[in-house]
PDB file of N, CA and C in Angstrom:
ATOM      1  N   UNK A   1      -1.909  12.608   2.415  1.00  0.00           N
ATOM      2  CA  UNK A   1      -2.247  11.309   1.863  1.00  0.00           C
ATOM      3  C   UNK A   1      -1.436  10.211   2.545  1.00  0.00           C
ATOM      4  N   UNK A   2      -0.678  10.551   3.123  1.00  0.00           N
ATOM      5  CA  UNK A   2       0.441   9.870   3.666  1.00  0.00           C
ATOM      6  C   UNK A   2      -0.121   9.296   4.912  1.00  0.00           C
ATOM      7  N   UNK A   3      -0.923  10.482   5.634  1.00  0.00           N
ATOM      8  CA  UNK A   3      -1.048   9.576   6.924  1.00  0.00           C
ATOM      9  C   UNK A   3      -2.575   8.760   6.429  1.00  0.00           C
ATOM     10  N   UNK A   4      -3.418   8.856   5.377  1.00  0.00           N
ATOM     11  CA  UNK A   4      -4.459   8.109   4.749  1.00  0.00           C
ATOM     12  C   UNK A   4      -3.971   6.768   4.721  1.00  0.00           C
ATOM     13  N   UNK A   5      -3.050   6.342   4.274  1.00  0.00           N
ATOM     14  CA  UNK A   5      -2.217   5.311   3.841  1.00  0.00           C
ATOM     15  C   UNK A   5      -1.610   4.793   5.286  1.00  0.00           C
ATOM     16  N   UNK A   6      -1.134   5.197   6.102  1.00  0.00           N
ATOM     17  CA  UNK A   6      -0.655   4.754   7.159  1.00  0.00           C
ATOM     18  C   UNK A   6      -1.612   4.622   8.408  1.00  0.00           C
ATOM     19  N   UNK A   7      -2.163   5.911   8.818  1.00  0.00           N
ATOM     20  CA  UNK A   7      -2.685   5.591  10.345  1.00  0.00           C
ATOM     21  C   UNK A   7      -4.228   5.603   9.897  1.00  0.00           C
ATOM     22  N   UNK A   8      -4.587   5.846   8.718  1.00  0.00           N
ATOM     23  CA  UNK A   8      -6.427   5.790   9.313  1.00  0.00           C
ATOM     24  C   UNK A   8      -6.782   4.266   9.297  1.00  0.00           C
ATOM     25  N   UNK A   9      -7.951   4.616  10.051  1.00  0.00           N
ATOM     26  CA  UNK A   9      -9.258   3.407  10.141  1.00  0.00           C
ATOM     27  C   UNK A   9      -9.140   2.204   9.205  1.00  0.00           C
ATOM     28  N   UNK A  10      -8.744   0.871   8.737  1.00  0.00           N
ATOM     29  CA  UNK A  10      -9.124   0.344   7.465  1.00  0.00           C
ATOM     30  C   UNK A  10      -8.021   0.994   6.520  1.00  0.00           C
ATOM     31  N   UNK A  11      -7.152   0.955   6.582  1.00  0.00           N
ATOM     32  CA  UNK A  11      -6.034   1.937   5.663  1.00  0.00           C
ATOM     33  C   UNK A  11      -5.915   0.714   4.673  1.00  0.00           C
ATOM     34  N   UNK A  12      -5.619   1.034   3.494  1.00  0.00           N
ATOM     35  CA  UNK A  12      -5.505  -0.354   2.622  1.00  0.00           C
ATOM     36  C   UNK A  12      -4.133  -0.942   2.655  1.00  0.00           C
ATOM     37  N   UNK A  13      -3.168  -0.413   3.045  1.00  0.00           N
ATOM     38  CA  UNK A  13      -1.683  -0.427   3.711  1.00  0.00           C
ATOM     39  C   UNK A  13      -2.194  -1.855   4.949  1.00  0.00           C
ATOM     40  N   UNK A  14      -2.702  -1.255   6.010  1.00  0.00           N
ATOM     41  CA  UNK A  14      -3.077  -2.441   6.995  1.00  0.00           C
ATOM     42  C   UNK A  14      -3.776  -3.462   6.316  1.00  0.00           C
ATOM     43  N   UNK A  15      -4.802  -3.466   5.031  1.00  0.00           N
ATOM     44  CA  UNK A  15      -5.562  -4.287   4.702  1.00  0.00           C
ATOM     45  C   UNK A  15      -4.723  -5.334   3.745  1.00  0.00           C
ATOM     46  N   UNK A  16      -2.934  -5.068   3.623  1.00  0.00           N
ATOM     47  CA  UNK A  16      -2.204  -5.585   2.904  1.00  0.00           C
ATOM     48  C   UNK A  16      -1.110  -6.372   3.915  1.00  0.00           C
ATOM     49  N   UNK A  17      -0.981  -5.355   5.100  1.00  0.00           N
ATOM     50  CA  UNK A  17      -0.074  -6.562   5.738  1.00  0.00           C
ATOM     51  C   UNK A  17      -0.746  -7.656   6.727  1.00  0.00           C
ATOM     52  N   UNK A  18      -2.126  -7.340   6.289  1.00  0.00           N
ATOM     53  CA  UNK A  18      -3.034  -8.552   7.101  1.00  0.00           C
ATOM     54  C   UNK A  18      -2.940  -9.663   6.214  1.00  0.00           C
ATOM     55  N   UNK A  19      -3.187  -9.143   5.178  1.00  0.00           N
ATOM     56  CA  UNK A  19      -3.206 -10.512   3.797  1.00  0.00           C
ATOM     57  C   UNK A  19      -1.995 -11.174   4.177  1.00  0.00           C
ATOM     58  N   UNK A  20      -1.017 -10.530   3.674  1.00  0.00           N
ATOM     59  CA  UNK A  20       0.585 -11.327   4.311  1.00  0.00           C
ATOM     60  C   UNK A  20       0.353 -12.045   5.422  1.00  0.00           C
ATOM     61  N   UNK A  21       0.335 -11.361   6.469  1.00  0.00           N
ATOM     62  CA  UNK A  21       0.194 -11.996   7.243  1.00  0.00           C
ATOM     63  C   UNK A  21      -0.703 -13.400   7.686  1.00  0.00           C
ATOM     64  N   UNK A  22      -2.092 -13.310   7.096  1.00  0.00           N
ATOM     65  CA  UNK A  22      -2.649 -14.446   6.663  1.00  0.00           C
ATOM     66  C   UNK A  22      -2.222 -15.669   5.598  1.00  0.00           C
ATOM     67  N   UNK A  23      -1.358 -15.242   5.757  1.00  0.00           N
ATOM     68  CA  UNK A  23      -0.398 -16.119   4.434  1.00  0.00           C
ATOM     69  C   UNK A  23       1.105 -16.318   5.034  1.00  0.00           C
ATOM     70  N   UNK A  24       0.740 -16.192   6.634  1.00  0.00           N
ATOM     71  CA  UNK A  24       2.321 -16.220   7.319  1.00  0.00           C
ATOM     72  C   UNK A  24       3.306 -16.017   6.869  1.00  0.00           C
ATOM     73  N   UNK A  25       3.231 -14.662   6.258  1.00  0.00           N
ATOM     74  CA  UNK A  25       4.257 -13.600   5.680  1.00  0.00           C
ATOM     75  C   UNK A  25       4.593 -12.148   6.765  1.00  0.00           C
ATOM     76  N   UNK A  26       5.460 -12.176   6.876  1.00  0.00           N
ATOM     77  CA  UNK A  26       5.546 -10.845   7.822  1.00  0.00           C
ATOM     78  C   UNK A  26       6.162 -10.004   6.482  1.00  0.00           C
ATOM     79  N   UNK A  27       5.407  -8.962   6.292  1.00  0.00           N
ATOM     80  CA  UNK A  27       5.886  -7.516   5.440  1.00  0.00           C
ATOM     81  C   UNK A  27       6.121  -6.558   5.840  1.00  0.00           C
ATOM     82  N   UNK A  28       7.433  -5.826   5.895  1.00  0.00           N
ATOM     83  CA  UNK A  28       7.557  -4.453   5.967  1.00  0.00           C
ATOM     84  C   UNK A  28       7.775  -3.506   4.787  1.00  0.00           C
ATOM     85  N   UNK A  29       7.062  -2.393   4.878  1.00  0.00           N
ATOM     86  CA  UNK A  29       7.282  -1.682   4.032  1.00  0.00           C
ATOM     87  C   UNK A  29       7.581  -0.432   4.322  1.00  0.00           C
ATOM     88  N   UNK A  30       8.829  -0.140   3.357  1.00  0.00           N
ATOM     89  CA  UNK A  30       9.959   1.009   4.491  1.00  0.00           C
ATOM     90  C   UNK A  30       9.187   2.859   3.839  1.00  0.00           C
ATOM     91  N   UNK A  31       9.463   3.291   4.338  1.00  0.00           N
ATOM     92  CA  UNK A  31       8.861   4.876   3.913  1.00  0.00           C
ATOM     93  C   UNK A  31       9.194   5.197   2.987  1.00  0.00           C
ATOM     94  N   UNK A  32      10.331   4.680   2.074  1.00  0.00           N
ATOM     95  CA  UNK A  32      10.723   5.557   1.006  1.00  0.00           C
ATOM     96  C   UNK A  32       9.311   4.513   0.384  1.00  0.00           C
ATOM     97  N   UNK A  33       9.363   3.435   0.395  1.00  0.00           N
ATOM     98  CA  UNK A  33       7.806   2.825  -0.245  1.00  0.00           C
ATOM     99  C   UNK A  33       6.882   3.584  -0.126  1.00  0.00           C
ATOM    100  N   UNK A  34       6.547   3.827   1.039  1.00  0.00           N
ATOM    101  CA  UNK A  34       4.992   4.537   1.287  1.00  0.00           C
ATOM    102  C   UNK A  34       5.169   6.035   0.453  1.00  0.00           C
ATOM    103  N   UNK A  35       6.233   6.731   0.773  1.00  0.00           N
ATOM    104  CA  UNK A  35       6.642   8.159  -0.077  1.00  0.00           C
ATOM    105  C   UNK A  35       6.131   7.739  -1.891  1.00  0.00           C
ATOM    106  N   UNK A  36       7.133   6.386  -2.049  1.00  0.00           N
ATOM    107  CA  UNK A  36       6.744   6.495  -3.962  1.00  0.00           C
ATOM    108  C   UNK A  36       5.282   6.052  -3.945  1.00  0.00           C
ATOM    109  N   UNK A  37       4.393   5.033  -3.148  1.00  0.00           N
ATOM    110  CA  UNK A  37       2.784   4.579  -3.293  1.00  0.00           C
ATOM    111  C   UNK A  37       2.694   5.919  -3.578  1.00  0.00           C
ATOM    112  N   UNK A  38       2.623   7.291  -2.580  1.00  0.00           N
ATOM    113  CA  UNK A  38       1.529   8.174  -1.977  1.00  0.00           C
ATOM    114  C   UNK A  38       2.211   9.046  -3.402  1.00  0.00           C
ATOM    115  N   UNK A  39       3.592   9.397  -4.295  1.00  0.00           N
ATOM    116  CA  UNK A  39       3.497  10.287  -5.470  1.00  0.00           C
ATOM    117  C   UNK A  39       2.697   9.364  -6.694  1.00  0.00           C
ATOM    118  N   UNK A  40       2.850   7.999  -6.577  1.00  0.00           N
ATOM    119  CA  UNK A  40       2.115   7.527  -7.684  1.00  0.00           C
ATOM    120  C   UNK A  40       0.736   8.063  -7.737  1.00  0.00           C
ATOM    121  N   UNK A  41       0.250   8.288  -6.296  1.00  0.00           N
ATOM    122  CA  UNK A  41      -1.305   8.261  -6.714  1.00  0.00           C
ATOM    123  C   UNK A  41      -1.702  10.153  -6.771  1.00  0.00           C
ATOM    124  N   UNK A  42      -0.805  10.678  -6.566  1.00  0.00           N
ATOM    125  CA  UNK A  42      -0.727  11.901  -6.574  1.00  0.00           C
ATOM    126  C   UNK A  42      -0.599  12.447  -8.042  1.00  0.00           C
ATOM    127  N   UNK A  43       0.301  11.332  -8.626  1.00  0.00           N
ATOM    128  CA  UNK A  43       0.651  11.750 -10.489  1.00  0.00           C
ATOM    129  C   UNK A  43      -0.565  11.145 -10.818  1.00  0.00           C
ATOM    130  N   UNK A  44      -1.210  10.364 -10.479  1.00  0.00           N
ATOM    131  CA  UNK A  44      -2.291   9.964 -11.145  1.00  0.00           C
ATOM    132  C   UNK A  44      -3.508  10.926 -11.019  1.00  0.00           C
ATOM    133  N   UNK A  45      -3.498  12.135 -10.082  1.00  0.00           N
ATOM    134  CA  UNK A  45      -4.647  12.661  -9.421  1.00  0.00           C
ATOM    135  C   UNK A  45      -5.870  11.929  -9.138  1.00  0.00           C
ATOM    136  N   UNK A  46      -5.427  11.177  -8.544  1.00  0.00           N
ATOM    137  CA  UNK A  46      -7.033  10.151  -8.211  1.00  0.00           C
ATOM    138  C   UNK A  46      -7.240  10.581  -6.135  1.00  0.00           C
ATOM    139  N   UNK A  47      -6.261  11.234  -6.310  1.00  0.00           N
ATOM    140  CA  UNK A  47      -6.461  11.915  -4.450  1.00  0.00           C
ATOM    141  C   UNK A  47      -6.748  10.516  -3.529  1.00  0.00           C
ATOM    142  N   UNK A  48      -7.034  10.542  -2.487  1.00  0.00           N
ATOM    143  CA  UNK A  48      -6.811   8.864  -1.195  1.00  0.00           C
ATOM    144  C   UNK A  48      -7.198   7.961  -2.418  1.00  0.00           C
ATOM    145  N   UNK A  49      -8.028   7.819  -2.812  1.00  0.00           N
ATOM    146  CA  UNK A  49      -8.730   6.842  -3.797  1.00  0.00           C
ATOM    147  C   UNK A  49      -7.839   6.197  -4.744  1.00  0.00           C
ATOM    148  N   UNK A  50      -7.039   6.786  -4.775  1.00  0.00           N
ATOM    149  CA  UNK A  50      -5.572   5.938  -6.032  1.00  0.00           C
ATOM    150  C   UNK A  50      -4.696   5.861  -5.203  1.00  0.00           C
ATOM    151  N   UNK A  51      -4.664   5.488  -3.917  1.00  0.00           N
ATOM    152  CA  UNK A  51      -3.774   4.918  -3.449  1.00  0.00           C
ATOM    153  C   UNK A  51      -3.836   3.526  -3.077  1.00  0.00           C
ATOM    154  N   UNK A  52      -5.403   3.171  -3.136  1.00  0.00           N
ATOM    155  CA  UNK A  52      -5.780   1.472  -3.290  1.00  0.00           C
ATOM    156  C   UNK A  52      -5.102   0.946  -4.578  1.00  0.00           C
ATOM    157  N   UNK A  53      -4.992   1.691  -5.923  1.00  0.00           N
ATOM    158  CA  UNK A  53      -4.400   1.547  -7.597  1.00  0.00           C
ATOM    159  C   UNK A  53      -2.741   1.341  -6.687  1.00  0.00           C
ATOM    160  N   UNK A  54      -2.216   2.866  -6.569  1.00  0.00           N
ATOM    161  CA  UNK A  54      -0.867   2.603  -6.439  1.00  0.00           C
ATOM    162  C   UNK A  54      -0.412   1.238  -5.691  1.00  0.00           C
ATOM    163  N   UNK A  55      -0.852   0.976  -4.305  1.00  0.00           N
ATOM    164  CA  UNK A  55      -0.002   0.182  -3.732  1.00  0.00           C
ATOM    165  C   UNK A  55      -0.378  -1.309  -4.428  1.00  0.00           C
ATOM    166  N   UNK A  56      -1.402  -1.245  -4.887  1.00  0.00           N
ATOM    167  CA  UNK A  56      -1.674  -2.515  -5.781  1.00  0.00           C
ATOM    168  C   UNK A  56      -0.497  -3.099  -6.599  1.00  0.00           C
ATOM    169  N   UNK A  57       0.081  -1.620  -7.104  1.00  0.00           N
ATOM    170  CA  UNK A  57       0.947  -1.875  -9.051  1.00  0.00           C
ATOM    171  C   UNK A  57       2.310  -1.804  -7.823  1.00  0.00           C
ATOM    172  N   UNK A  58       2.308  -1.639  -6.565  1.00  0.00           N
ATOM    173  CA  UNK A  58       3.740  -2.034  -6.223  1.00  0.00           C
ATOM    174  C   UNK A  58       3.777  -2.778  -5.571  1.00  0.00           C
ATOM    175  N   UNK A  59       2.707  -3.779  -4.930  1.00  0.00           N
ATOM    176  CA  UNK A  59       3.176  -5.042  -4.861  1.00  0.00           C
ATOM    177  C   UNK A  59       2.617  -6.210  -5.420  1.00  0.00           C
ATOM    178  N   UNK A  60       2.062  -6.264  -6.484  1.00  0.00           N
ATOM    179  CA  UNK A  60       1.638  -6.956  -7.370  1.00  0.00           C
ATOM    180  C   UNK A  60       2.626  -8.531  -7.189  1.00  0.00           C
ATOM    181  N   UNK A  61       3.376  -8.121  -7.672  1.00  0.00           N
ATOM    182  CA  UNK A  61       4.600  -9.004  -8.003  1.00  0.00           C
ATOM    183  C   UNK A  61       4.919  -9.744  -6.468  1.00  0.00           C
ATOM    184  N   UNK A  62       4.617  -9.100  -5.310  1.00  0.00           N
ATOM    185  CA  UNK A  62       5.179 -10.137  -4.224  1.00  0.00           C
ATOM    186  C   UNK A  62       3.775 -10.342  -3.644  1.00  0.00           C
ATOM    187  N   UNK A  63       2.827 -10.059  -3.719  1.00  0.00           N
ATOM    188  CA  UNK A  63       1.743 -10.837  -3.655  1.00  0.00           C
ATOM    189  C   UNK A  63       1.533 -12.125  -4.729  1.00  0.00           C
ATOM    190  N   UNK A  64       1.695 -12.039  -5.775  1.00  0.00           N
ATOM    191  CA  UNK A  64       1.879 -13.457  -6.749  1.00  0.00           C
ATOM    192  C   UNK A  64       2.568 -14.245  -6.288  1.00  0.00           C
ATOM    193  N   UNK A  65       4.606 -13.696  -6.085  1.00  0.00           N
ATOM    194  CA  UNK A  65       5.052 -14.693  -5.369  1.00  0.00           C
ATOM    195  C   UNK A  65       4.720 -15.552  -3.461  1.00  0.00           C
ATOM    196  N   UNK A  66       3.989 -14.839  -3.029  1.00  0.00           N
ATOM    197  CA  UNK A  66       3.293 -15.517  -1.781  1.00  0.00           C
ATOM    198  C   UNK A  66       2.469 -16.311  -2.401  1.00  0.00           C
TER     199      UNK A  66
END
């Protein structure tokens, strides 16, 4: 799920630091991030598909503040 989130096609990970970036924000997000996104959506059993949910509920809060 990990590399779902990172290297595929349209990853919603890339579809988040484009937003930033369209908002002349540069974001990094370090691996222990991508590690807790990819168990959130794993405790959730929603398999690739809850990992659009997870990374949502973890950056909620710095997408508002942009």
């Amino acid at each position: 799920m990990k590399k779902v989130l990172t290297d595929s096609k349209g990853s919603v990970l890339h579809s988040v630091k484009e937003w930033f970036k369209s908002e002349g924000i540069e974001i990094k997000i370090e691996d222990s991030a991508i590690n807790a996104i990819v168990s959130k959506a794993i405790l959730k059993n929603l398999g690739a598909r809850g990992l659009q949910n997870a990374l949502d509920e973890c950056i909620l809060n710095a997408q508002f503040e942009a």
